[in-house]
C-alpha atoms as a PDB file:
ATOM      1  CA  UNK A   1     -11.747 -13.138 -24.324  1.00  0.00           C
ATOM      2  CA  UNK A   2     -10.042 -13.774 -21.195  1.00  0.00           C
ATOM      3  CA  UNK A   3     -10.174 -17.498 -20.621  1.00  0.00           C
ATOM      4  CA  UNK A   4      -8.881 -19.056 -17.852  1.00  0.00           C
ATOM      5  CA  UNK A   5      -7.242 -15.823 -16.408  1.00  0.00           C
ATOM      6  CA  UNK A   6      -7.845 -14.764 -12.895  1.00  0.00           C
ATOM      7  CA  UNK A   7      -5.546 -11.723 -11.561  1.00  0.00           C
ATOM      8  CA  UNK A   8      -5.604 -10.293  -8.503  1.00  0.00           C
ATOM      9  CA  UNK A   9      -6.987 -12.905  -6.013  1.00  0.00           C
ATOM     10  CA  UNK A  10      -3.720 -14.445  -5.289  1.00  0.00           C
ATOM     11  CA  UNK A  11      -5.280 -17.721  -4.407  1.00  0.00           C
ATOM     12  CA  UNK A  12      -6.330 -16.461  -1.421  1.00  0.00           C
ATOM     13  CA  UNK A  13      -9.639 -15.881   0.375  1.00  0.00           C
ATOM     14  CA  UNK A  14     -11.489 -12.513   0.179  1.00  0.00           C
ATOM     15  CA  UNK A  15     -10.555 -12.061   3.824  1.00  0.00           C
ATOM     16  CA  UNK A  16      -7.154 -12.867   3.927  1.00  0.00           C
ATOM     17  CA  UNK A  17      -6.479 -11.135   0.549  1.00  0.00           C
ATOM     18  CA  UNK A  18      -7.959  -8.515   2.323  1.00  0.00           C
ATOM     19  CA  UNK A  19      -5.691  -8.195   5.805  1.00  0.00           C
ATOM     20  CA  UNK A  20      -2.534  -9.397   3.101  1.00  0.00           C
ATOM     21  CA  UNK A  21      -3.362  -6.094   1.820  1.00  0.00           C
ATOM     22  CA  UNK A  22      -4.028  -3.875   4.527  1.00  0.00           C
ATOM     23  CA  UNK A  23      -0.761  -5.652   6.115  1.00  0.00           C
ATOM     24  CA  UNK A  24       1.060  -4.368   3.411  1.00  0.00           C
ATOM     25  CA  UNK A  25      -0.493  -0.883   3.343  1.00  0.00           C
ATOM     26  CA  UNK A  26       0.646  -0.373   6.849  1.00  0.00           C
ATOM     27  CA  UNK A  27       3.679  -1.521   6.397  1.00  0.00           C
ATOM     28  CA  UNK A  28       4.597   0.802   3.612  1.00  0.00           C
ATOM     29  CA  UNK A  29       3.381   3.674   5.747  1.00  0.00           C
ATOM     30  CA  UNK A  30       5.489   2.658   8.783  1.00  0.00           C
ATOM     31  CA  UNK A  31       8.706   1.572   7.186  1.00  0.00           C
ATOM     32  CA  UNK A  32       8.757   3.891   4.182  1.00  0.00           C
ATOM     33  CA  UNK A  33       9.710   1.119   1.683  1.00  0.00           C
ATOM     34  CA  UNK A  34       9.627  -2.527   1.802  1.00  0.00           C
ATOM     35  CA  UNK A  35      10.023  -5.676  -0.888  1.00  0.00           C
ATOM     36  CA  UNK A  36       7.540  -7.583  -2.546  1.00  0.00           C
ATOM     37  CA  UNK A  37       6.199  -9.434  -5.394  1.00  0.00           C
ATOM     38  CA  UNK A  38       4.796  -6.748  -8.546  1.00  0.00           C
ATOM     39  CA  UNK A  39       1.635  -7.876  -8.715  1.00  0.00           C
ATOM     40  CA  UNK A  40       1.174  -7.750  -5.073  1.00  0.00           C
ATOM     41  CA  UNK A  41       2.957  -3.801  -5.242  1.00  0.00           C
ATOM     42  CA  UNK A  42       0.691  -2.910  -7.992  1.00  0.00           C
ATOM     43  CA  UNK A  43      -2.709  -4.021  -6.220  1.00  0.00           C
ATOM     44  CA  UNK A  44      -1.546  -1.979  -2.816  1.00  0.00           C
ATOM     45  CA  UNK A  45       0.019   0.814  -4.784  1.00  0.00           C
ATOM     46  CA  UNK A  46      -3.859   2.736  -4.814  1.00  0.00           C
ATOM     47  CA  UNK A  47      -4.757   1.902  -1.228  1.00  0.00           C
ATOM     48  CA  UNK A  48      -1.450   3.160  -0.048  1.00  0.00           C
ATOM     49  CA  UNK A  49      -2.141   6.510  -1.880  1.00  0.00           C
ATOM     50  CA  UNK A  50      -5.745   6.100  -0.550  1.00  0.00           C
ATOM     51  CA  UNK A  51      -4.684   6.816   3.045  1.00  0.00           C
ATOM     52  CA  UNK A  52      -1.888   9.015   2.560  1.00  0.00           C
ATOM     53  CA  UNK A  53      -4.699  11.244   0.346  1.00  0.00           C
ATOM     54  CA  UNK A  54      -7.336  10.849   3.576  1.00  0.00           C
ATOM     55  CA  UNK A  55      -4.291  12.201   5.639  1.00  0.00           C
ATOM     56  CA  UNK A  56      -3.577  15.315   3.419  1.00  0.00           C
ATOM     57  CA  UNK A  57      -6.976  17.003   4.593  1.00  0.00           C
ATOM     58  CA  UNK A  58      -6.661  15.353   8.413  1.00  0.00           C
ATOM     59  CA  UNK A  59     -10.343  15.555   9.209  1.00  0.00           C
ATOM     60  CA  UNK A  60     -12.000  13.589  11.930  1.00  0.00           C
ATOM     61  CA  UNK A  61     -13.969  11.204   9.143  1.00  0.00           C
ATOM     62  CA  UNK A  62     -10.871  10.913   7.407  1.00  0.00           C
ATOM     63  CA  UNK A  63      -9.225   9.235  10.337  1.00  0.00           C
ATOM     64  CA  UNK A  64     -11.553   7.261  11.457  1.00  0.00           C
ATOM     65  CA  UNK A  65     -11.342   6.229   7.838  1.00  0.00           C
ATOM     66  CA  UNK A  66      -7.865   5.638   8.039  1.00  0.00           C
ATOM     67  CA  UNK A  67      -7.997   3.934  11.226  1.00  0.00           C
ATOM     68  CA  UNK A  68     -10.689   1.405  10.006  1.00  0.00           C
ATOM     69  CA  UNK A  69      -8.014   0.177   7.392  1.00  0.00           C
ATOM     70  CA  UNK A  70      -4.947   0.349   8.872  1.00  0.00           C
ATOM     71  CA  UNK A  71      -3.517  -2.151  11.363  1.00  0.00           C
ATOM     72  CA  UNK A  72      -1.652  -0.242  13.906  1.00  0.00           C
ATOM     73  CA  UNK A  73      -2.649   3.030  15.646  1.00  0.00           C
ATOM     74  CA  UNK A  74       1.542   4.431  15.456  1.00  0.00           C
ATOM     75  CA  UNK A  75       1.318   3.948  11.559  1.00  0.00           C
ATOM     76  CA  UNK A  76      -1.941   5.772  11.648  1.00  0.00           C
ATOM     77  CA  UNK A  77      -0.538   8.780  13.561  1.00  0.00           C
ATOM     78  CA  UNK A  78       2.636   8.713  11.559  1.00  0.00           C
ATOM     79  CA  UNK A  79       0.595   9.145   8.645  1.00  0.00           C
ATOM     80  CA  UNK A  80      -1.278  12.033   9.654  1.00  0.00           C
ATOM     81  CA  UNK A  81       1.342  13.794  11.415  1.00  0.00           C
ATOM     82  CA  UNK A  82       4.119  13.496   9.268  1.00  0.00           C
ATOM     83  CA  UNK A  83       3.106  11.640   5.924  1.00  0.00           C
ATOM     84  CA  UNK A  84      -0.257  14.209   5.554  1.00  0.00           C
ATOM     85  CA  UNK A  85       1.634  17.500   5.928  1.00  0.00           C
ATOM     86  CA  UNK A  86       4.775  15.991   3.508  1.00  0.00           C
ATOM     87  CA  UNK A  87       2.553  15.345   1.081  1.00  0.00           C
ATOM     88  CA  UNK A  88       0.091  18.359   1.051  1.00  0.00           C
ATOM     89  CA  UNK A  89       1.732  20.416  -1.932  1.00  0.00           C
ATOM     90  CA  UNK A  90       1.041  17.506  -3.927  1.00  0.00           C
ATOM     91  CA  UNK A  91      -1.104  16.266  -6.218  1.00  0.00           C
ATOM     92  CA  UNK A  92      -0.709  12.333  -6.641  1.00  0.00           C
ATOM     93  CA  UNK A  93       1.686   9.735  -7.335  1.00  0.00           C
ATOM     94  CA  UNK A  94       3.328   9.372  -3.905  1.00  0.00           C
ATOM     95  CA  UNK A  95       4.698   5.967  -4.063  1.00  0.00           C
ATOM     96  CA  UNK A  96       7.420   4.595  -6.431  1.00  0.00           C
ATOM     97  CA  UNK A  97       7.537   0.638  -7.921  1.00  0.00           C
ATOM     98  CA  UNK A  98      11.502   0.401  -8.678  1.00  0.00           C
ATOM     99  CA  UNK A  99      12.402  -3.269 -10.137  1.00  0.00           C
ATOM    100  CA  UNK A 100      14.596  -5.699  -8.245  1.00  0.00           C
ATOM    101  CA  UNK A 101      15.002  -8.693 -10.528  1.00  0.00           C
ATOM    102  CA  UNK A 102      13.680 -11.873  -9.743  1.00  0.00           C
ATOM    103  CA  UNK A 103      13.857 -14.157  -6.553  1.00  0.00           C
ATOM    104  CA  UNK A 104      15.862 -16.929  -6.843  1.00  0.00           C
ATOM    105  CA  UNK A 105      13.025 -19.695  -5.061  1.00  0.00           C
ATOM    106  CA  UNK A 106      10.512 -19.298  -8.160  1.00  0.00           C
ATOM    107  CA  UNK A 107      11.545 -16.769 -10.148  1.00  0.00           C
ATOM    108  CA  UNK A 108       9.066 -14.086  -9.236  1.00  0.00           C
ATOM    109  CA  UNK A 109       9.545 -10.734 -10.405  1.00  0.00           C
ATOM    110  CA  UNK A 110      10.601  -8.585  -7.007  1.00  0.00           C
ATOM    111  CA  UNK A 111       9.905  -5.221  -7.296  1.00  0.00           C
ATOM    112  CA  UNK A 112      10.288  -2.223  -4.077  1.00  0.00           C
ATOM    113  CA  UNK A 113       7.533   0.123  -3.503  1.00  0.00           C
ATOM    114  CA  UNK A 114       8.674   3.014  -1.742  1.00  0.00           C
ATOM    115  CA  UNK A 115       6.849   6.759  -0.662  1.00  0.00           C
ATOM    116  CA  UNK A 116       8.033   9.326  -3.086  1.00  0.00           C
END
């Protein structure tokens, strides 16, 4: 039984959970790479690959899609210009979690997600 544990909100509200993640999302599409937390790379990890999968094919829904979730209309033509067409021979698994250690503050785990 799993008493007492809750993963995955991050003591946060639906809707800021929500823009923490989309935030983060775009942010790994526009910089490439960035630092976080693990349990906050491994809940963005899918939606990252989400959109970079919706940019593979480049349809109109598929944007629109795309443009629905992600914050900034640059990122979203990066991604379909540049990320879409890297990424087309492949099958999956485009980012990477590579561990960091731990922060010095609290002693959270740090981890970098990066685009394969």
């Amino acid at each position: 039984m799993r008493h007492g544990v809750v993963s995955g909100r991050f003591d946060r509200p639906i809707g800021y959970r929500q823009m923490m993640f989309r935030n983060l999302v775009t942010e790994i599409l526009d910089h490439e790479k960035i630092k976080t937390t693990e349990p906050k790379a491994k809940a963005v990890r899918g939606m990252a690959e989400k959109m970079i999968t919706l940019a593979k094919s480049g349809e109109l829904h598929d944007r629109r899609q795309a443009l629905s979730f992600i914050t900034d209309k640059k990122v979203a033509a990066k991604l379909f210009a540049e990320l879409g067409p890297r990424y087309a021979q492949r099958s999956g698994g485009y980012t990477r979690i590579v561990k960091l250690g731990t922060r010095l503050g609290d002693g959270a785990s740090i981890v970098q997600i990066e685009l394969v």
